[in-house]
C-alpha atoms as a PDB file:
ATOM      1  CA  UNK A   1       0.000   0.000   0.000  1.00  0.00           C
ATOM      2  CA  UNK A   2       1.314   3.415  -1.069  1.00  0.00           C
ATOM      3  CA  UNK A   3       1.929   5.891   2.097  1.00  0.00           C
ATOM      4  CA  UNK A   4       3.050   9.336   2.096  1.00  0.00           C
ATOM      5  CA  UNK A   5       6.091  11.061   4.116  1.00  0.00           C
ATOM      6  CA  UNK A   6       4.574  13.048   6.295  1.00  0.00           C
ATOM      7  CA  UNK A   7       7.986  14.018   7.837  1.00  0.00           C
ATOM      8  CA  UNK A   8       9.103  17.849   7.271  1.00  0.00           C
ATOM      9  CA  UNK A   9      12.486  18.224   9.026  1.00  0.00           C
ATOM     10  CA  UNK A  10      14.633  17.563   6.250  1.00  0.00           C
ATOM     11  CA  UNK A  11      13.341  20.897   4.624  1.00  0.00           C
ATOM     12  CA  UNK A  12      15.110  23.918   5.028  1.00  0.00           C
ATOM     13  CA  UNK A  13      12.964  26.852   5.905  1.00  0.00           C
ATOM     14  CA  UNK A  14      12.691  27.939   2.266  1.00  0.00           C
ATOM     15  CA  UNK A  15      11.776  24.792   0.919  1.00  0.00           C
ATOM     16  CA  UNK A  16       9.533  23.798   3.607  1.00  0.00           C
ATOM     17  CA  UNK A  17       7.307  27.018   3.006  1.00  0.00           C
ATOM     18  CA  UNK A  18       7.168  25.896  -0.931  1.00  0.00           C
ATOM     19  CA  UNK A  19       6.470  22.615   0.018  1.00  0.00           C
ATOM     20  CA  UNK A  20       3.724  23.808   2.232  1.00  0.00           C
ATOM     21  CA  UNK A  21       2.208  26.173  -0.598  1.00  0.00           C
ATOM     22  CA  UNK A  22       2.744  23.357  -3.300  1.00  0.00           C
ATOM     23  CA  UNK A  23       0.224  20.917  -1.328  1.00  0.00           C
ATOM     24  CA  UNK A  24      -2.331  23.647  -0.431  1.00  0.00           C
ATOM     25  CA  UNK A  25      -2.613  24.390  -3.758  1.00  0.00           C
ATOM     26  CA  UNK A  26      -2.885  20.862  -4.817  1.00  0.00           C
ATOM     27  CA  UNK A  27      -5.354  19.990  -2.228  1.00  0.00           C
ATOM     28  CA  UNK A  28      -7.718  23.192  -3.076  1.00  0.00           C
ATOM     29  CA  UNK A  29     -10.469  21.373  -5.169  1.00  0.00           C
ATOM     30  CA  UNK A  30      -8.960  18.348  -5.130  1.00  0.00           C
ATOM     31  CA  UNK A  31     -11.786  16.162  -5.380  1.00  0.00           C
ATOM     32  CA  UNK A  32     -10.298  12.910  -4.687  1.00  0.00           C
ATOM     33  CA  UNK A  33      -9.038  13.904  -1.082  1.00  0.00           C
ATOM     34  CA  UNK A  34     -12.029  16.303  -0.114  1.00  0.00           C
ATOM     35  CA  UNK A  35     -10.030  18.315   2.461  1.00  0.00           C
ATOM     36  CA  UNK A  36     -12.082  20.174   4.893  1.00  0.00           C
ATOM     37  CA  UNK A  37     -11.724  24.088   4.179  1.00  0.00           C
ATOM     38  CA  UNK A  38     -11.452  24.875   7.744  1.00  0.00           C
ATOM     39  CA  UNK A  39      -7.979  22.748   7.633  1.00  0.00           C
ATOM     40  CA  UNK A  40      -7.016  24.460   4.320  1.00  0.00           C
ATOM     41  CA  UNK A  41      -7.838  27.992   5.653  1.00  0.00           C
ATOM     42  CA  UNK A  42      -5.879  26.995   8.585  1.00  0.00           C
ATOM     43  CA  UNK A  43      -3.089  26.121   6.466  1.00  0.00           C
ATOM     44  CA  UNK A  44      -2.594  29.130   4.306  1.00  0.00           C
ATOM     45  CA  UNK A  45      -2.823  31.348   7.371  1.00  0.00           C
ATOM     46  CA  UNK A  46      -0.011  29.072   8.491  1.00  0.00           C
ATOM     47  CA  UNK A  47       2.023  29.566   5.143  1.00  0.00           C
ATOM     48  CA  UNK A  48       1.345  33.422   5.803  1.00  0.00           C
ATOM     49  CA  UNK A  49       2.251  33.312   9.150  1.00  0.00           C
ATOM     50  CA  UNK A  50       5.520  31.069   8.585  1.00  0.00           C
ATOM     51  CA  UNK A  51       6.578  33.233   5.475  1.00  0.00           C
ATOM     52  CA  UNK A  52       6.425  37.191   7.548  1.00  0.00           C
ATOM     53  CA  UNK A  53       8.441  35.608  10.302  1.00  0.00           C
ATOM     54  CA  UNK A  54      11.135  33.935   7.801  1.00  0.00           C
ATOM     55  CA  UNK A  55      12.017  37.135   6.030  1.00  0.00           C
ATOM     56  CA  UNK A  56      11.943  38.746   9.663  1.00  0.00           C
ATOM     57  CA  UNK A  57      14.611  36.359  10.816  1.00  0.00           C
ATOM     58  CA  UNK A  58      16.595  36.382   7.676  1.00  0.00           C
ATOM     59  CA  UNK A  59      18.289  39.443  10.089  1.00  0.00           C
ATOM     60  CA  UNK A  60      19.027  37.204  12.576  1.00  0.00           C
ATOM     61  CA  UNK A  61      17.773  38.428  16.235  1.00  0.00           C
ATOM     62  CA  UNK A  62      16.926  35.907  19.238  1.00  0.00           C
ATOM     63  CA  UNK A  63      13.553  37.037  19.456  1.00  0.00           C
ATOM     64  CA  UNK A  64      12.921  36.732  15.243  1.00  0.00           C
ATOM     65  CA  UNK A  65      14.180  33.589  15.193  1.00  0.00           C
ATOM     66  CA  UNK A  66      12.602  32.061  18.293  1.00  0.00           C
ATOM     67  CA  UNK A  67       9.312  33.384  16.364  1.00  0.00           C
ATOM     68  CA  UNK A  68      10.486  31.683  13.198  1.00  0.00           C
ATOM     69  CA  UNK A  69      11.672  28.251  14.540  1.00  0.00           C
ATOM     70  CA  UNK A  70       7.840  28.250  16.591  1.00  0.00           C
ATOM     71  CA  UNK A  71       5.765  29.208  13.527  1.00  0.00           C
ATOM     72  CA  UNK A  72       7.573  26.097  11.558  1.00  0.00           C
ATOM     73  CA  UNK A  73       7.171  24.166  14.416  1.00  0.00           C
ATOM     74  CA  UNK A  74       3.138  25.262  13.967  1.00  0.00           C
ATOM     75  CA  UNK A  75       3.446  24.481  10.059  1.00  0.00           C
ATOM     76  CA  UNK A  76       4.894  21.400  10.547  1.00  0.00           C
ATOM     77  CA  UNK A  77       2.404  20.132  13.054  1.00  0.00           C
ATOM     78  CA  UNK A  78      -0.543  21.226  10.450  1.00  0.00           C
ATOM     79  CA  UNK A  79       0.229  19.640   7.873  1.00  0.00           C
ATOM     80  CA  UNK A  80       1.214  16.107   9.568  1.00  0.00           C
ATOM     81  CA  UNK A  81      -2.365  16.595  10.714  1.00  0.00           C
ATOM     82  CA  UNK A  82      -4.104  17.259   7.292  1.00  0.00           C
ATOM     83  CA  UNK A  83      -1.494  14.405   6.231  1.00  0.00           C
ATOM     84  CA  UNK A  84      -3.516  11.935   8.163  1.00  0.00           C
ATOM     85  CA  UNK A  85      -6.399  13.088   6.978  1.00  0.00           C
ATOM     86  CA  UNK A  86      -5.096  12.724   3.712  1.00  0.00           C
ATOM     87  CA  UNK A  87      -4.244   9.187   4.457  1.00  0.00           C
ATOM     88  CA  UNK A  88      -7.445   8.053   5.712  1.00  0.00           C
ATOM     89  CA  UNK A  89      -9.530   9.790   2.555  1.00  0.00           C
ATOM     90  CA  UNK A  90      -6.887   8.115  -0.202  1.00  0.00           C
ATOM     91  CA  UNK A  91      -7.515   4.998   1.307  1.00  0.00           C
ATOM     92  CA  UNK A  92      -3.955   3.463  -0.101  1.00  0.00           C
ATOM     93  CA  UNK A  93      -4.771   5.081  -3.513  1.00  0.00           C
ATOM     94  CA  UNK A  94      -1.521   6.094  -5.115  1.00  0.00           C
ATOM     95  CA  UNK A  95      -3.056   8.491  -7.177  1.00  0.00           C
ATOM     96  CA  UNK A  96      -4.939  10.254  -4.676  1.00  0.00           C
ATOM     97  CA  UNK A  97      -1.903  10.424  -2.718  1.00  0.00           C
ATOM     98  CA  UNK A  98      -0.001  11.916  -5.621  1.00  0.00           C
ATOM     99  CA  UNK A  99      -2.389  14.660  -6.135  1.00  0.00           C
ATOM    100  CA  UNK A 100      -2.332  15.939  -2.437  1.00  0.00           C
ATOM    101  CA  UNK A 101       0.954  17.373  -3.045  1.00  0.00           C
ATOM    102  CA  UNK A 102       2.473  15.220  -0.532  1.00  0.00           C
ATOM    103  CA  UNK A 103       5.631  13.032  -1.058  1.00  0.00           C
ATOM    104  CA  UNK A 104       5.251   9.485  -1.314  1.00  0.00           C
ATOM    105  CA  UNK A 105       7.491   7.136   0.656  1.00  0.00           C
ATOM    106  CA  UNK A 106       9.698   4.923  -1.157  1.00  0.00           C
ATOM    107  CA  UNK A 107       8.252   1.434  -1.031  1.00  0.00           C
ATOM    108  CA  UNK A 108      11.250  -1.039   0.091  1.00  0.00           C
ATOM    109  CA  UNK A 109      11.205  -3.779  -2.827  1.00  0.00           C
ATOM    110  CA  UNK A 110      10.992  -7.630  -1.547  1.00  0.00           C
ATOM    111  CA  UNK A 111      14.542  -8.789  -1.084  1.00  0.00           C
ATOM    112  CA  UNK A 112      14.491 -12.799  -2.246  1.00  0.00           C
ATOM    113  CA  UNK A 113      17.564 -15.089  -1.759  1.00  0.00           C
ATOM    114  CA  UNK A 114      18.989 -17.053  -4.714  1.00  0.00           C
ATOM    115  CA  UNK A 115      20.420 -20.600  -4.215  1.00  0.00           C
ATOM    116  CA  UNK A 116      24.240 -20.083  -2.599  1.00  0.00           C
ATOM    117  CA  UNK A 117      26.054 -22.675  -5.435  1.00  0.00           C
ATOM    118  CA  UNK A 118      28.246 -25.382  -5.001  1.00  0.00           C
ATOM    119  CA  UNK A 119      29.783 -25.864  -1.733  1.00  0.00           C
ATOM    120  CA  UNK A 120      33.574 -25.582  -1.544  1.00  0.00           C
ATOM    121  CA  UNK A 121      35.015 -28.142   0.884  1.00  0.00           C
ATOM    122  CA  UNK A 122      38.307 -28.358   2.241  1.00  0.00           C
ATOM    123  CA  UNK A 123      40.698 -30.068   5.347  1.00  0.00           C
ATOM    124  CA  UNK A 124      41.593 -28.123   8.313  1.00  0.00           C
ATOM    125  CA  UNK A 125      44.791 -27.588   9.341  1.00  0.00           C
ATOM    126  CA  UNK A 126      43.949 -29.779  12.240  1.00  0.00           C
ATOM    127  CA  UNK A 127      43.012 -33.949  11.657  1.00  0.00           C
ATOM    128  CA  UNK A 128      39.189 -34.033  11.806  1.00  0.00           C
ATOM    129  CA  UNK A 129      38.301 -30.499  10.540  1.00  0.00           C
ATOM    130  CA  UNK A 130      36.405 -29.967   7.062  1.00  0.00           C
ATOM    131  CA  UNK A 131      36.211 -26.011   5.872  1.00  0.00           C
ATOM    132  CA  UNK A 132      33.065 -25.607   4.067  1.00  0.00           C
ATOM    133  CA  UNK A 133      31.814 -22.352   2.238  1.00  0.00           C
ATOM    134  CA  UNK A 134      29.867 -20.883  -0.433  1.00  0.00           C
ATOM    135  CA  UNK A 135      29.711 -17.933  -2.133  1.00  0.00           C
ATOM    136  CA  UNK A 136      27.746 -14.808  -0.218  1.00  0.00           C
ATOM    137  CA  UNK A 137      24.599 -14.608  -0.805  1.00  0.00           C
ATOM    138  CA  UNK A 138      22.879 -11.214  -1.453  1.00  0.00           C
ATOM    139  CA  UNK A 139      20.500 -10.038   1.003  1.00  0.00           C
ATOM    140  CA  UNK A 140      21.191 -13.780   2.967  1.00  0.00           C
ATOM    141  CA  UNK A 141      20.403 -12.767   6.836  1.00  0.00           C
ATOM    142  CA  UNK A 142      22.557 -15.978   7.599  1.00  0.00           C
ATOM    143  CA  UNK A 143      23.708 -19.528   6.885  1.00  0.00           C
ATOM    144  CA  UNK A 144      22.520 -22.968   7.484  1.00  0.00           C
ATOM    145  CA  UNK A 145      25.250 -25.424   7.772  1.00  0.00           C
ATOM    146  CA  UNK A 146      24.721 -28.890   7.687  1.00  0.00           C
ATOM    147  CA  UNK A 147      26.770 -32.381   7.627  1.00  0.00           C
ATOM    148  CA  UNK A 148      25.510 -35.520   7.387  1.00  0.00           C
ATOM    149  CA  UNK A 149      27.900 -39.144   7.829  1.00  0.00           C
ATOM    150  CA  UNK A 150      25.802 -41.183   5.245  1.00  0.00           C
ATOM    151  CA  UNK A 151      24.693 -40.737   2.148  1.00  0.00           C
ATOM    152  CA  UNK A 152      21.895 -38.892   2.120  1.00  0.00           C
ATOM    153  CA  UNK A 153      17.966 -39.752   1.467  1.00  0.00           C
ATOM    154  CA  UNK A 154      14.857 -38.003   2.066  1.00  0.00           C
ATOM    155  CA  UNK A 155      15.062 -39.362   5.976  1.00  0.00           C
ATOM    156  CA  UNK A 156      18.074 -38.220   6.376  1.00  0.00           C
ATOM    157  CA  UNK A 157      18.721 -36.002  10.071  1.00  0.00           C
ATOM    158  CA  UNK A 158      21.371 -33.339   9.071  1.00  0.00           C
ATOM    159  CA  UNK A 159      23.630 -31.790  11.825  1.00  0.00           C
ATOM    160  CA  UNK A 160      22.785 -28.108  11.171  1.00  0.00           C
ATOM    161  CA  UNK A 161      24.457 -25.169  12.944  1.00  0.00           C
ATOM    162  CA  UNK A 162      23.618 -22.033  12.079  1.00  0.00           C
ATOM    163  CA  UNK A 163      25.636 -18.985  11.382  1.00  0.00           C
ATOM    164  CA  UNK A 164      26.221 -15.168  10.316  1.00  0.00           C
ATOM    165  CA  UNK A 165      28.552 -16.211   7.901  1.00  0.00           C
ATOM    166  CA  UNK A 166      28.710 -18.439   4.608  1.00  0.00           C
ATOM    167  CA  UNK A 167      31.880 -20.411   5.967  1.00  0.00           C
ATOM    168  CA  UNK A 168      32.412 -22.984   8.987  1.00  0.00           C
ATOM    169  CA  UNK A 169      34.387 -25.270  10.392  1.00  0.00           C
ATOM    170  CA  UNK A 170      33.116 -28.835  10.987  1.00  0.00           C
ATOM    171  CA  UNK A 171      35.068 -30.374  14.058  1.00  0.00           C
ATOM    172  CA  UNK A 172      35.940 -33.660  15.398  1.00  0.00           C
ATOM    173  CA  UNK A 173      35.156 -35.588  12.522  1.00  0.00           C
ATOM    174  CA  UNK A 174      36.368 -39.075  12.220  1.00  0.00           C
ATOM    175  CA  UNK A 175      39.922 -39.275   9.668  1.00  0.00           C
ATOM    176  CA  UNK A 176      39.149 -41.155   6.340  1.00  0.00           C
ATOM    177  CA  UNK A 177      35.447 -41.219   6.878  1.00  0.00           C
ATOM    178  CA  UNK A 178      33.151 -40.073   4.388  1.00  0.00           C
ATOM    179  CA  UNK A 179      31.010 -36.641   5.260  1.00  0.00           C
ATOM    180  CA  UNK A 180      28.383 -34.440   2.896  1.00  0.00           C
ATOM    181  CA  UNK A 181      28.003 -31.739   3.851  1.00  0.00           C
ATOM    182  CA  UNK A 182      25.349 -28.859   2.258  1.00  0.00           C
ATOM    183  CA  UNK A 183      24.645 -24.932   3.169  1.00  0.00           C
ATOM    184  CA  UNK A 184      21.819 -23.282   3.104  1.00  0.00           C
ATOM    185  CA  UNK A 185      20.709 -19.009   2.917  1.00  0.00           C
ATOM    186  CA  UNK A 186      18.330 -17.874   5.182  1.00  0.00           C
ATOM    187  CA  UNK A 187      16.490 -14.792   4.275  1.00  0.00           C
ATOM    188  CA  UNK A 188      13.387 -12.682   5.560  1.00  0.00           C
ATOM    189  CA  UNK A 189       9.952 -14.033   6.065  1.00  0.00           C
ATOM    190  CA  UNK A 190      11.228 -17.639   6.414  1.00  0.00           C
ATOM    191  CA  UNK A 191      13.443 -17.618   2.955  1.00  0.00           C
ATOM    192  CA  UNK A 192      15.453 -20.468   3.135  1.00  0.00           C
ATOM    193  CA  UNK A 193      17.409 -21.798  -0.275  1.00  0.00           C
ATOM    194  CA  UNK A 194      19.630 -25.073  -0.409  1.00  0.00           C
ATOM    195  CA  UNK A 195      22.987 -25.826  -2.144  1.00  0.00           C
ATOM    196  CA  UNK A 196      23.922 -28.766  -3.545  1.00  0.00           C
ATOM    197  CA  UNK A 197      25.067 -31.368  -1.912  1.00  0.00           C
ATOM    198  CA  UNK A 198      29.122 -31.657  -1.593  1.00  0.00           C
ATOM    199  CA  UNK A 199      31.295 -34.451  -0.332  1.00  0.00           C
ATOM    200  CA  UNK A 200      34.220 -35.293   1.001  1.00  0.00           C
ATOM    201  CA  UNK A 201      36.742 -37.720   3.131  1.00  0.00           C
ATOM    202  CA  UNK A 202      37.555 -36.247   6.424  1.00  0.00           C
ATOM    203  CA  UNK A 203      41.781 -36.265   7.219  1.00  0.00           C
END
Protein backbone atom coordinates (compact mmCIF):
# COMPACT_ATOMS: atom_id res chain seq x y z
CA UNK A 1 0.00 0.00 0.00
CA UNK A 2 1.31 3.42 -1.07
CA UNK A 3 1.93 5.89 2.10
CA UNK A 4 3.05 9.34 2.10
CA UNK A 5 6.09 11.06 4.12
CA UNK A 6 4.57 13.05 6.29
CA UNK A 7 7.99 14.02 7.84
CA UNK A 8 9.10 17.85 7.27
CA UNK A 9 12.49 18.22 9.03
CA UNK A 10 14.63 17.56 6.25
CA UNK A 11 13.34 20.90 4.62
CA UNK A 12 15.11 23.92 5.03
CA UNK A 13 12.96 26.85 5.90
CA UNK A 14 12.69 27.94 2.27
CA UNK A 15 11.78 24.79 0.92
CA UNK A 16 9.53 23.80 3.61
CA UNK A 17 7.31 27.02 3.01
CA UNK A 18 7.17 25.90 -0.93
CA UNK A 19 6.47 22.62 0.02
CA UNK A 20 3.72 23.81 2.23
CA UNK A 21 2.21 26.17 -0.60
CA UNK A 22 2.74 23.36 -3.30
CA UNK A 23 0.22 20.92 -1.33
CA UNK A 24 -2.33 23.65 -0.43
CA UNK A 25 -2.61 24.39 -3.76
CA UNK A 26 -2.89 20.86 -4.82
CA UNK A 27 -5.35 19.99 -2.23
CA UNK A 28 -7.72 23.19 -3.08
CA UNK A 29 -10.47 21.37 -5.17
CA UNK A 30 -8.96 18.35 -5.13
CA UNK A 31 -11.79 16.16 -5.38
CA UNK A 32 -10.30 12.91 -4.69
CA UNK A 33 -9.04 13.90 -1.08
CA UNK A 34 -12.03 16.30 -0.11
CA UNK A 35 -10.03 18.32 2.46
CA UNK A 36 -12.08 20.17 4.89
CA UNK A 37 -11.72 24.09 4.18
CA UNK A 38 -11.45 24.87 7.74
CA UNK A 39 -7.98 22.75 7.63
CA UNK A 40 -7.02 24.46 4.32
CA UNK A 41 -7.84 27.99 5.65
CA UNK A 42 -5.88 26.99 8.58
CA UNK A 43 -3.09 26.12 6.47
CA UNK A 44 -2.59 29.13 4.31
CA UNK A 45 -2.82 31.35 7.37
CA UNK A 46 -0.01 29.07 8.49
CA UNK A 47 2.02 29.57 5.14
CA UNK A 48 1.34 33.42 5.80
CA UNK A 49 2.25 33.31 9.15
CA UNK A 50 5.52 31.07 8.59
CA UNK A 51 6.58 33.23 5.48
CA UNK A 52 6.42 37.19 7.55
CA UNK A 53 8.44 35.61 10.30
CA UNK A 54 11.13 33.94 7.80
CA UNK A 55 12.02 37.14 6.03
CA UNK A 56 11.94 38.75 9.66
CA UNK A 57 14.61 36.36 10.82
CA UNK A 58 16.60 36.38 7.68
CA UNK A 59 18.29 39.44 10.09
CA UNK A 60 19.03 37.20 12.58
CA UNK A 61 17.77 38.43 16.24
CA UNK A 62 16.93 35.91 19.24
CA UNK A 63 13.55 37.04 19.46
CA UNK A 64 12.92 36.73 15.24
CA UNK A 65 14.18 33.59 15.19
CA UNK A 66 12.60 32.06 18.29
CA UNK A 67 9.31 33.38 16.36
CA UNK A 68 10.49 31.68 13.20
CA UNK A 69 11.67 28.25 14.54
CA UNK A 70 7.84 28.25 16.59
CA UNK A 71 5.76 29.21 13.53
CA UNK A 72 7.57 26.10 11.56
CA UNK A 73 7.17 24.17 14.42
CA UNK A 74 3.14 25.26 13.97
CA UNK A 75 3.45 24.48 10.06
CA UNK A 76 4.89 21.40 10.55
CA UNK A 77 2.40 20.13 13.05
CA UNK A 78 -0.54 21.23 10.45
CA UNK A 79 0.23 19.64 7.87
CA UNK A 80 1.21 16.11 9.57
CA UNK A 81 -2.37 16.59 10.71
CA UNK A 82 -4.10 17.26 7.29
CA UNK A 83 -1.49 14.41 6.23
CA UNK A 84 -3.52 11.94 8.16
CA UNK A 85 -6.40 13.09 6.98
CA UNK A 86 -5.10 12.72 3.71
CA UNK A 87 -4.24 9.19 4.46
CA UNK A 88 -7.45 8.05 5.71
CA UNK A 89 -9.53 9.79 2.56
CA UNK A 90 -6.89 8.11 -0.20
CA UNK A 91 -7.52 5.00 1.31
CA UNK A 92 -3.95 3.46 -0.10
CA UNK A 93 -4.77 5.08 -3.51
CA UNK A 94 -1.52 6.09 -5.11
CA UNK A 95 -3.06 8.49 -7.18
CA UNK A 96 -4.94 10.25 -4.68
CA UNK A 97 -1.90 10.42 -2.72
CA UNK A 98 0.00 11.92 -5.62
CA UNK A 99 -2.39 14.66 -6.13
CA UNK A 100 -2.33 15.94 -2.44
CA UNK A 101 0.95 17.37 -3.05
CA UNK A 102 2.47 15.22 -0.53
CA UNK A 103 5.63 13.03 -1.06
CA UNK A 104 5.25 9.48 -1.31
CA UNK A 105 7.49 7.14 0.66
CA UNK A 106 9.70 4.92 -1.16
CA UNK A 107 8.25 1.43 -1.03
CA UNK A 108 11.25 -1.04 0.09
CA UNK A 109 11.21 -3.78 -2.83
CA UNK A 110 10.99 -7.63 -1.55
CA UNK A 111 14.54 -8.79 -1.08
CA UNK A 112 14.49 -12.80 -2.25
CA UNK A 113 17.56 -15.09 -1.76
CA UNK A 114 18.99 -17.05 -4.71
CA UNK A 115 20.42 -20.60 -4.22
CA UNK A 116 24.24 -20.08 -2.60
CA UNK A 117 26.05 -22.67 -5.43
CA UNK A 118 28.25 -25.38 -5.00
CA UNK A 119 29.78 -25.86 -1.73
CA UNK A 120 33.57 -25.58 -1.54
CA UNK A 121 35.01 -28.14 0.88
CA UNK A 122 38.31 -28.36 2.24
CA UNK A 123 40.70 -30.07 5.35
CA UNK A 124 41.59 -28.12 8.31
CA UNK A 125 44.79 -27.59 9.34
CA UNK A 126 43.95 -29.78 12.24
CA UNK A 127 43.01 -33.95 11.66
CA UNK A 128 39.19 -34.03 11.81
CA UNK A 129 38.30 -30.50 10.54
CA UNK A 130 36.41 -29.97 7.06
CA UNK A 131 36.21 -26.01 5.87
CA UNK A 132 33.07 -25.61 4.07
CA UNK A 133 31.81 -22.35 2.24
CA UNK A 134 29.87 -20.88 -0.43
CA UNK A 135 29.71 -17.93 -2.13
CA UNK A 136 27.75 -14.81 -0.22
CA UNK A 137 24.60 -14.61 -0.80
CA UNK A 138 22.88 -11.21 -1.45
CA UNK A 139 20.50 -10.04 1.00
CA UNK A 140 21.19 -13.78 2.97
CA UNK A 141 20.40 -12.77 6.84
CA UNK A 142 22.56 -15.98 7.60
CA UNK A 143 23.71 -19.53 6.88
CA UNK A 144 22.52 -22.97 7.48
CA UNK A 145 25.25 -25.42 7.77
CA UNK A 146 24.72 -28.89 7.69
CA UNK A 147 26.77 -32.38 7.63
CA UNK A 148 25.51 -35.52 7.39
CA UNK A 149 27.90 -39.14 7.83
CA UNK A 150 25.80 -41.18 5.25
CA UNK A 151 24.69 -40.74 2.15
CA UNK A 152 21.90 -38.89 2.12
CA UNK A 153 17.97 -39.75 1.47
CA UNK A 154 14.86 -38.00 2.07
CA UNK A 155 15.06 -39.36 5.98
CA UNK A 156 18.07 -38.22 6.38
CA UNK A 157 18.72 -36.00 10.07
CA UNK A 158 21.37 -33.34 9.07
CA UNK A 159 23.63 -31.79 11.82
CA UNK A 160 22.79 -28.11 11.17
CA UNK A 161 24.46 -25.17 12.94
CA UNK A 162 23.62 -22.03 12.08
CA UNK A 163 25.64 -18.99 11.38
CA UNK A 164 26.22 -15.17 10.32
CA UNK A 165 28.55 -16.21 7.90
CA UNK A 166 28.71 -18.44 4.61
CA UNK A 167 31.88 -20.41 5.97
CA UNK A 168 32.41 -22.98 8.99
CA UNK A 169 34.39 -25.27 10.39
CA UNK A 170 33.12 -28.83 10.99
CA UNK A 171 35.07 -30.37 14.06
CA UNK A 172 35.94 -33.66 15.40
CA UNK A 173 35.16 -35.59 12.52
CA UNK A 174 36.37 -39.07 12.22
CA UNK A 175 39.92 -39.28 9.67
CA UNK A 176 39.15 -41.16 6.34
CA UNK A 177 35.45 -41.22 6.88
CA UNK A 178 33.15 -40.07 4.39
CA UNK A 179 31.01 -36.64 5.26
CA UNK A 180 28.38 -34.44 2.90
CA UNK A 181 28.00 -31.74 3.85
CA UNK A 182 25.35 -28.86 2.26
CA UNK A 183 24.64 -24.93 3.17
CA UNK A 184 21.82 -23.28 3.10
CA UNK A 185 20.71 -19.01 2.92
CA UNK A 186 18.33 -17.87 5.18
CA UNK A 187 16.49 -14.79 4.27
CA UNK A 188 13.39 -12.68 5.56
CA UNK A 189 9.95 -14.03 6.06
CA UNK A 190 11.23 -17.64 6.41
CA UNK A 191 13.44 -17.62 2.96
CA UNK A 192 15.45 -20.47 3.14
CA UNK A 193 17.41 -21.80 -0.27
CA UNK A 194 19.63 -25.07 -0.41
CA UNK A 195 22.99 -25.83 -2.14
CA UNK A 196 23.92 -28.77 -3.54
CA UNK A 197 25.07 -31.37 -1.91
CA UNK A 198 29.12 -31.66 -1.59
CA UNK A 199 31.30 -34.45 -0.33
CA UNK A 200 34.22 -35.29 1.00
CA UNK A 201 36.74 -37.72 3.13
CA UNK A 202 37.56 -36.25 6.42
CA UNK A 203 41.78 -36.27 7.22
Amino acid sequence: MSKINNSFSIYSDGNLEKKASHILANLTGNTLINAPDTSLANLNASILKFGAVLVAAAGLGRTNVALKNAARDELEQLLIEIGLFVTYAAVGDSTALISSGYTLSKTREARYIINPGSVSLNNGITSGQMIAFVKAVKSATGYVHEIAAEPPTDDTVWTSTASSRCQFIFKDLVPGKQYWVRIAAVGTGEQIAYSPVASQFAQ
